[in-house]
Protein backbone atom coordinates (compact mmCIF):
# COMPACT_ATOMS: atom_id res chain seq x y z
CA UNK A 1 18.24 23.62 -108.55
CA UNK A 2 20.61 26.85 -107.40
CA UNK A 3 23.31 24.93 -107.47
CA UNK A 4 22.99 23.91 -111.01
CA UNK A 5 22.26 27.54 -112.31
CA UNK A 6 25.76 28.36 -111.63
CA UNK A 7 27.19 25.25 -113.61
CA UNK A 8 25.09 25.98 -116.46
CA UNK A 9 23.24 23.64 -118.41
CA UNK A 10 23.09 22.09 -122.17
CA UNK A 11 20.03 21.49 -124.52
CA UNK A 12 19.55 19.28 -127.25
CA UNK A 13 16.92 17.93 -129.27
CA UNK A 14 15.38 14.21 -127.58
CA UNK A 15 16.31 11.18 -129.83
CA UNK A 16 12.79 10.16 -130.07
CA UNK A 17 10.53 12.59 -129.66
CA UNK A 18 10.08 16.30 -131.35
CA UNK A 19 11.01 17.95 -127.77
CA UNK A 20 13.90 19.14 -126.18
CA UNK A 21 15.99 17.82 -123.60
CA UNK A 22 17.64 20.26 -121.22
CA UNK A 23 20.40 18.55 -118.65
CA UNK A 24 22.17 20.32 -115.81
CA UNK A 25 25.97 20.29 -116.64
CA UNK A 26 26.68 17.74 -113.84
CA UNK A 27 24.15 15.21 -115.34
CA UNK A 28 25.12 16.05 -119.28
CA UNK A 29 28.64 15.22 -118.46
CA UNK A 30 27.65 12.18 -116.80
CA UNK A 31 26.07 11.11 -120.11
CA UNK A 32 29.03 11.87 -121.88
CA UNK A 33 30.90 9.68 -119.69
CA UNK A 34 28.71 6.59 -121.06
CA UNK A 35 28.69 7.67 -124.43
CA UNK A 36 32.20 7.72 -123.98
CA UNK A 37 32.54 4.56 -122.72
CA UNK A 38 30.13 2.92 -125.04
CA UNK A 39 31.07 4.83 -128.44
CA UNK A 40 34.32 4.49 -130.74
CA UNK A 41 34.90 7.57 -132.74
CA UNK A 42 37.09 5.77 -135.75
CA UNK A 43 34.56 3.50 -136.39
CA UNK A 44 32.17 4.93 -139.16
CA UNK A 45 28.97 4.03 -137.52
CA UNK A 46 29.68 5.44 -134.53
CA UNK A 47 31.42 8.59 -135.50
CA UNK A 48 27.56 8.82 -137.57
CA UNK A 49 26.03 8.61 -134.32
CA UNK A 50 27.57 11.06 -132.31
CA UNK A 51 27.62 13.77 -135.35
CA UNK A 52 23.82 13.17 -134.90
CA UNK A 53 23.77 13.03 -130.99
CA UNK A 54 25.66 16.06 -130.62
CA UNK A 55 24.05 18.11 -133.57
CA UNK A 56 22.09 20.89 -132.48
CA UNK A 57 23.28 21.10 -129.02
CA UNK A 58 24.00 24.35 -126.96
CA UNK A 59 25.18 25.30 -123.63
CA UNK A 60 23.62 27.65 -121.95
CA UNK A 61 23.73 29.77 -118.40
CA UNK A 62 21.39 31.44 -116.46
CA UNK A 63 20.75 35.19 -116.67
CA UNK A 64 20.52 37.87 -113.78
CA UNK A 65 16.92 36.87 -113.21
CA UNK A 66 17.98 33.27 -113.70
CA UNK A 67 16.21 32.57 -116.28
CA UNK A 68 17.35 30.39 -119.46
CA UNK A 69 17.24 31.62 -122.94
CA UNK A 70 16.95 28.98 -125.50
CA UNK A 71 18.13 29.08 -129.25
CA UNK A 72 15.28 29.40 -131.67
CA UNK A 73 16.51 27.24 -133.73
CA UNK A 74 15.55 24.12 -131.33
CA UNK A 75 12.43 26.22 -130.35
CA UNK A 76 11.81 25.82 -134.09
CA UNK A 77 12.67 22.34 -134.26
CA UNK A 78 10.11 21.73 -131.51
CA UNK A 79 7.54 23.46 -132.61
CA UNK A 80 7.75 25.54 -129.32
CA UNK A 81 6.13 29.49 -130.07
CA UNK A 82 5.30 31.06 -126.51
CA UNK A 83 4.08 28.51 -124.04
CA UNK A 84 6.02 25.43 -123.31
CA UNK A 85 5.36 22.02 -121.47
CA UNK A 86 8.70 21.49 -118.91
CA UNK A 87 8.28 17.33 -117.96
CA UNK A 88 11.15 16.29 -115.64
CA UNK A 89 12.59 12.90 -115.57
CA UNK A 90 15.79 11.43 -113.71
CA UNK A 91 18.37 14.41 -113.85
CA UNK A 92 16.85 16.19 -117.12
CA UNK A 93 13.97 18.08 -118.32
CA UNK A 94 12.19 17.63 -120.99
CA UNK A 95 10.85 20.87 -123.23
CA UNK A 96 7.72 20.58 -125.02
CA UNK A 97 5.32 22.27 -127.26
CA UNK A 98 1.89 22.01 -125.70
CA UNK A 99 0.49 20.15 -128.64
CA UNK A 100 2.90 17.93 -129.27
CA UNK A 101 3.07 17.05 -125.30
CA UNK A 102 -0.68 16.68 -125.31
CA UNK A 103 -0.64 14.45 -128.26
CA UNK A 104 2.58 12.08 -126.63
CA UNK A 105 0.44 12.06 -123.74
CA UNK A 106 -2.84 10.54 -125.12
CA UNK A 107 -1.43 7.09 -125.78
CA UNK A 108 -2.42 5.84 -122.45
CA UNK A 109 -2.88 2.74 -123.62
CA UNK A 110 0.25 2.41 -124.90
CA UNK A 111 1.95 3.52 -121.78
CA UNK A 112 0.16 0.66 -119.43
CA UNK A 113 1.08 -1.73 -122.06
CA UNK A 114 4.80 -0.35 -121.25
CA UNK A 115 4.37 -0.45 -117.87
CA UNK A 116 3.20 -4.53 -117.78
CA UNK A 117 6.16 -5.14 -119.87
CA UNK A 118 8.82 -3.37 -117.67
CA UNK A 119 7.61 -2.91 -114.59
CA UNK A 120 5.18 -6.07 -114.31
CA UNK A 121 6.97 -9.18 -113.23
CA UNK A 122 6.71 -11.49 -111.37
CA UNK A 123 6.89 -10.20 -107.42
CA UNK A 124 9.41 -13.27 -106.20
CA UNK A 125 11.50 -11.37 -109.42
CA UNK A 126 14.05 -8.71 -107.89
CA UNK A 127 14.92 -5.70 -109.62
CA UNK A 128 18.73 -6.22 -110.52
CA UNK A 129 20.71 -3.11 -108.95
């Protein structure tokens, strides 16, 4: 992680959940590169989705101590005061209040119905790459 210190990183609030998402600037430009590639910005509908994507974001570095101060404003939105709940997950980290982290993570039921569903073919079934 030393590496990406120096390059900074962005935060954002999550699409789906009332967290925050923070990606190291390598990984946030790589998702920019599919929104990109996937997004028009003259048509309406997708010029309403990035407005909304992009709303809220802010880039951010690492102090002397390398630490990471985030806006209040998306501590707000999360409902983050004092302790927070860091979750990583394939090239980003997710920010959480410990409440609301506790309550996303009670649905346990939920989750090994996801699981079955993705993850629960058949085994002759290969995994496209």
């Amino acid at each position: 992680m030393a590496a990406e210190l120096g390059d900074g990183f962005v935060v954002k609030r999550d699409v789906y959940d009332k967290c925050l998402v923070l990606y190291p600037m390598k990984e946030w430009e790589r998702q920019n590169k599919l929104i990109r590639s996937r997004t028009n910005p003259f048509n309406k509908e997708h010029n309403r989705f990035l407005r909304m994507f992009y709303s809220g974001t802010a880039e951010l570095q690492a102090d002397a101590t390398q630490r990471i101060l985030l806006p209040k404003r998306l501590l707000d939105y999360a409902a983050i005061d004092g302790e927070a709940v860091l979750a990583g997950q394939f090239g980003k980290i997710e920010i959480w209040s410990p409440g609301n982290y506790e309550s996303f993570t009670k649905a346990d039921d939920e989750f090994a119905e996801l699981a079955e569903k993705i993850l629960g073919g058949s085994i002759d079934e290969k995994p496209e790459e």
